[in-house]
Structures are given as structure tokens and as C-alpha cells.
C-alpha atoms as a PDB file:
ATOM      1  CA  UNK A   1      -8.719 -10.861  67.219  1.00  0.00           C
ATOM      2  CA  UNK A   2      -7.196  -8.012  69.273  1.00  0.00           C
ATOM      3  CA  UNK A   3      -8.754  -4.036  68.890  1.00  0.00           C
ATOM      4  CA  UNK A   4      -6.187  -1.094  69.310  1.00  0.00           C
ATOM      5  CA  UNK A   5      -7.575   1.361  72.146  1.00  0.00           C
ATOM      6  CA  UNK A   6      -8.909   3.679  69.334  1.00  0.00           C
ATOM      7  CA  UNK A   7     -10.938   0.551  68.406  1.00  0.00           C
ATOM      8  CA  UNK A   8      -9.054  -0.173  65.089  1.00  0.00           C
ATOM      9  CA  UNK A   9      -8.476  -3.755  64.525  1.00  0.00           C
ATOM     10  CA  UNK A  10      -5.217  -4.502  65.063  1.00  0.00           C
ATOM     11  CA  UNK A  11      -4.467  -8.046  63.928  1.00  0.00           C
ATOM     12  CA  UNK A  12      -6.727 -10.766  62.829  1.00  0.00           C
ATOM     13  CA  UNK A  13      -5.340 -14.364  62.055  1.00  0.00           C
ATOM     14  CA  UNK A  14      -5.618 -14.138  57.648  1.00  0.00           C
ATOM     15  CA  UNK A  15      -7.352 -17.474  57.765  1.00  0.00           C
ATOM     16  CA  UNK A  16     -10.085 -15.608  60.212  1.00  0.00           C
ATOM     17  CA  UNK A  17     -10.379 -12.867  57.607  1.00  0.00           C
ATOM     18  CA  UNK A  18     -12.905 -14.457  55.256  1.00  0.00           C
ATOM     19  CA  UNK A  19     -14.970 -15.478  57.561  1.00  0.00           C
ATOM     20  CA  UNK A  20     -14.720 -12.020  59.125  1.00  0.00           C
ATOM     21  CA  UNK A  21     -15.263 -10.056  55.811  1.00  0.00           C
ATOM     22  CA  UNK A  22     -18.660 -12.463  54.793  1.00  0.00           C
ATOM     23  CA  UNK A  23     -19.661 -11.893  58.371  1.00  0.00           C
ATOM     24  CA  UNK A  24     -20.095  -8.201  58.378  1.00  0.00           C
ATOM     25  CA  UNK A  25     -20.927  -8.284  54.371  1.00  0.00           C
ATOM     26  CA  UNK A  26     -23.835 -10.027  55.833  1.00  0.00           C
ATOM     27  CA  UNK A  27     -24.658  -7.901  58.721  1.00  0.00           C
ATOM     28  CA  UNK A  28     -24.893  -4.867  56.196  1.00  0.00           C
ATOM     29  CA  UNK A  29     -27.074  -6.544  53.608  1.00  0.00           C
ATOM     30  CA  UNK A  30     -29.665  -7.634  56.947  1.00  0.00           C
ATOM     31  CA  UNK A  31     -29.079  -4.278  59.082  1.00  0.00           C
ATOM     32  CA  UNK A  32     -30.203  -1.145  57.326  1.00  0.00           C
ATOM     33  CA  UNK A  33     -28.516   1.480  58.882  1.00  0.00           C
ATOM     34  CA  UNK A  34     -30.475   4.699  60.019  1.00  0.00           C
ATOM     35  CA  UNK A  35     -29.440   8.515  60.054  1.00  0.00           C
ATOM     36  CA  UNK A  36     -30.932   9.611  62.541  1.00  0.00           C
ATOM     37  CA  UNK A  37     -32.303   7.392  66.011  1.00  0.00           C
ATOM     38  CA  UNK A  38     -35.458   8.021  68.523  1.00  0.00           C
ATOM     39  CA  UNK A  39     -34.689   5.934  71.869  1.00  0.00           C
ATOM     40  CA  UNK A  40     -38.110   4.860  73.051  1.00  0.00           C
ATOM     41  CA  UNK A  41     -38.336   3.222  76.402  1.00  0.00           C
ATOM     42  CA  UNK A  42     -39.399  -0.642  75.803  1.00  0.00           C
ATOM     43  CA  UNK A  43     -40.457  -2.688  78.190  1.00  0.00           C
ATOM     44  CA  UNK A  44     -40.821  -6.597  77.076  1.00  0.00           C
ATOM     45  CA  UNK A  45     -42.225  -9.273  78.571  1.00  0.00           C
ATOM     46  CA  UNK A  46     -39.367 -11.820  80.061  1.00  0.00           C
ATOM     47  CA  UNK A  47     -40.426 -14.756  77.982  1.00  0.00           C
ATOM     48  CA  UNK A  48     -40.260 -11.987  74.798  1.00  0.00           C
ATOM     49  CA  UNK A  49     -36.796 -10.319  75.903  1.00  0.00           C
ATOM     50  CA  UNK A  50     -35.438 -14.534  75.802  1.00  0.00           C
ATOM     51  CA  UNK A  51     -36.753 -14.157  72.458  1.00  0.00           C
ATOM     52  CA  UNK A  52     -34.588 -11.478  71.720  1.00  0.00           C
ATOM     53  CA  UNK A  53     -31.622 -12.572  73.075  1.00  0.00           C
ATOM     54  CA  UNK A  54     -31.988 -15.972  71.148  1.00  0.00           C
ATOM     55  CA  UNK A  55     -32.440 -14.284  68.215  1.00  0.00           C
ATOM     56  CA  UNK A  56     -29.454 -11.869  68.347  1.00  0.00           C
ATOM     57  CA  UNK A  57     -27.260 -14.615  69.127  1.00  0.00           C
ATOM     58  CA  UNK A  58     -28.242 -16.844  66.523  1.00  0.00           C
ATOM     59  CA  UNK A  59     -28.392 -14.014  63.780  1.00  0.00           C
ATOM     60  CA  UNK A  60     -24.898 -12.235  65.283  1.00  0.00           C
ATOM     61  CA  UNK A  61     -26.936  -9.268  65.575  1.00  0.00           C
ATOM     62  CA  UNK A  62     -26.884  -6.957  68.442  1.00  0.00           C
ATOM     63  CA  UNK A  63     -30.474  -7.420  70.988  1.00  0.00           C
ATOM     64  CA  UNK A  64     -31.019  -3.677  69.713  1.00  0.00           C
ATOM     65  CA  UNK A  65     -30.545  -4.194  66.075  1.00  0.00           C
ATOM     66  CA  UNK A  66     -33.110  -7.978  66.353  1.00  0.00           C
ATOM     67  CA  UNK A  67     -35.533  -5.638  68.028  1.00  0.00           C
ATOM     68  CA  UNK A  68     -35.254  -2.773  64.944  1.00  0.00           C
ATOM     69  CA  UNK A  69     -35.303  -5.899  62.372  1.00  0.00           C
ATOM     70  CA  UNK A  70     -38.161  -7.157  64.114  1.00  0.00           C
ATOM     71  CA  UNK A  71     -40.130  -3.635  64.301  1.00  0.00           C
ATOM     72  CA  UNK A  72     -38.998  -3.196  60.542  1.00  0.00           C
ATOM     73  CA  UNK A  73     -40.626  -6.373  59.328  1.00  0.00           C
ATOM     74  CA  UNK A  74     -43.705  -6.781  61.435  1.00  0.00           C
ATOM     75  CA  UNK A  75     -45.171  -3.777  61.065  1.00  0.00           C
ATOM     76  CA  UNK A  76     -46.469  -4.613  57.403  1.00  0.00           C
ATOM     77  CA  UNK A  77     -48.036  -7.922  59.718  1.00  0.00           C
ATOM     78  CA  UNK A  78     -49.499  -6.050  62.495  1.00  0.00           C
ATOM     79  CA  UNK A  79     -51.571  -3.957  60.056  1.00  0.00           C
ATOM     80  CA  UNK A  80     -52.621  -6.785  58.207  1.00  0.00           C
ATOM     81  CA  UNK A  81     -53.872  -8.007  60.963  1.00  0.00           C
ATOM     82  CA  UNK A  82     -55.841  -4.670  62.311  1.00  0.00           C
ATOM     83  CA  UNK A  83     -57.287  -4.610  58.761  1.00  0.00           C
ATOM     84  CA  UNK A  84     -58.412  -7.783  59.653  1.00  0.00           C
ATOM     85  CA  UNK A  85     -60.239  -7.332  62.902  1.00  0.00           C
ATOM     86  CA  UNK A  86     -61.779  -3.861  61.152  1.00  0.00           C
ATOM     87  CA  UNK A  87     -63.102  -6.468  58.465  1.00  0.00           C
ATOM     88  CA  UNK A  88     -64.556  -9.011  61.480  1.00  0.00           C
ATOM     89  CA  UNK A  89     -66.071  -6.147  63.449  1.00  0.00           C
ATOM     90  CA  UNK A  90     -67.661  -4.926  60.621  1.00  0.00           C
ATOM     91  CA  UNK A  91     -68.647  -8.309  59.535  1.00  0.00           C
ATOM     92  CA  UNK A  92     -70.003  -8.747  63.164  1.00  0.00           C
ATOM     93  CA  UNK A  93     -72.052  -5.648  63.576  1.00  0.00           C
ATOM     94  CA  UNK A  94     -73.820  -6.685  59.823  1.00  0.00           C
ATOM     95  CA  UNK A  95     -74.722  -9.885  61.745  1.00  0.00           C
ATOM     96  CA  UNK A  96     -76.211  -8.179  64.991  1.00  0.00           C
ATOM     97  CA  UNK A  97     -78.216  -5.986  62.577  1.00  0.00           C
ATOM     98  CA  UNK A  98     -79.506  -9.158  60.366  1.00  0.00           C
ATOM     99  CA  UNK A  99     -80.663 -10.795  63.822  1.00  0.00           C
ATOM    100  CA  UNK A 100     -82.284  -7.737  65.333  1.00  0.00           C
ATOM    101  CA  UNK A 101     -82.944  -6.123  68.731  1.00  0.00           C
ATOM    102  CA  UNK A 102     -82.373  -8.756  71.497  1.00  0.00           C
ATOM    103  CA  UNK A 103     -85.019  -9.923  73.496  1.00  0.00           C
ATOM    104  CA  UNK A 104     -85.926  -8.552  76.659  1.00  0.00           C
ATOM    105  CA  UNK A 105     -85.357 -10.374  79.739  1.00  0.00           C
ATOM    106  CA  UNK A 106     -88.071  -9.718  82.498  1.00  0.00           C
ATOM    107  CA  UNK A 107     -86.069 -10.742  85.612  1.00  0.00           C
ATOM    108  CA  UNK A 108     -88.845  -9.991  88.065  1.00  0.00           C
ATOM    109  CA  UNK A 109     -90.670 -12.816  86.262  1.00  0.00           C
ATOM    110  CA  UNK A 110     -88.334 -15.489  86.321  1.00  0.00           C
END
């Protein structure tokens, strides 16, 4: 596959074209494409950013668009699992109160 220097493609074997043409048909459906773009300055963990990279390769994504997929679909998760934590603190806290005060602990007699 060879690119023209106005980054047209300029030949592609016809037996690579299929595969080509279901290739990006498949990028489109996965990647929704956005407007307008916010750059945020991310830093990852190394073992997270391998993660990435893994993931981009194996989904012939670029690392920017498996960390936007990524954001996309785990935000819907991540506030499941606040929710979550809000319902266990509050479960917590009705506990404390069912137990009452706690004791006092006279050091100096110990």
C-alpha cells in the first residue's frame, strides 16, 4: 500500500481491497467520531499505558482512540460503582447508629 504525498492512496493490491474496505467499515461502526476535541493531559500508570497499547494493537485502533473508547464505555461503570459505595456508606453509618456510641477507653487505667 503506497500514500501519494497529499496522503491519497495511491495504489492498493485489489485483492488487499476487501480486506481494506471491512477494515475501516469496522473502525467507523467502533470509533464515533467527535466535532469538536478537549486535549487533557493524562498521565497513566506504566502497567495501564501496556494496557493501552495492547489494546490498540489488537483492536487496529489508534492508543488515543482505545483510550476515548475506553472513557466512552466506562463511565456508565464507574458511576455504578460510586452509586455503590454511596449505598455501603450509607448502609455503614445505619450500622454505627444501630450499635451506638463507642465505649470509652480509660488509658490511664490500663
Amino acid at each position: 500500500m503506497h500514500f501519494a504525498p497529499d496522503g491519497a492512496l495511491a495504489s492498493v493490491g485489489l485483492a488487499a481491497l476487501p480486506r481494506l474496505q471491512a477494515g475501516l467499515k469496522k473502525h467507523r461502526e467502533q470509533v464515533q467520531f467527535f466535532t469538536s476535541m478537549t486535549t487533557y493531559p493524562l498521565g497513566l500508570p506504566d502497567e495501564l499505558m501496556e494496557e493501552v497499547k495492547r489494546t490498540a494493537a489488537d483492536t487496529h485502533l489508534s492508543m488515543a482512540d482505545a483510550i476515548c473508547q475506553a472513557i466512552k464505555f466506562g463511565l456508565p461503570q464507574v458511576r455504578e460503582g460510586a452509586s455503590r459505595d454511596s449505598d455501603f456508606a450509607e448502609a455503614a453509618a445505619e450500622t454505627w447508629d444501630k450499635l451506638g456510641p463507642a465505649p470509652t477507653v480509660l488509658y490511664d487505667q490500663l
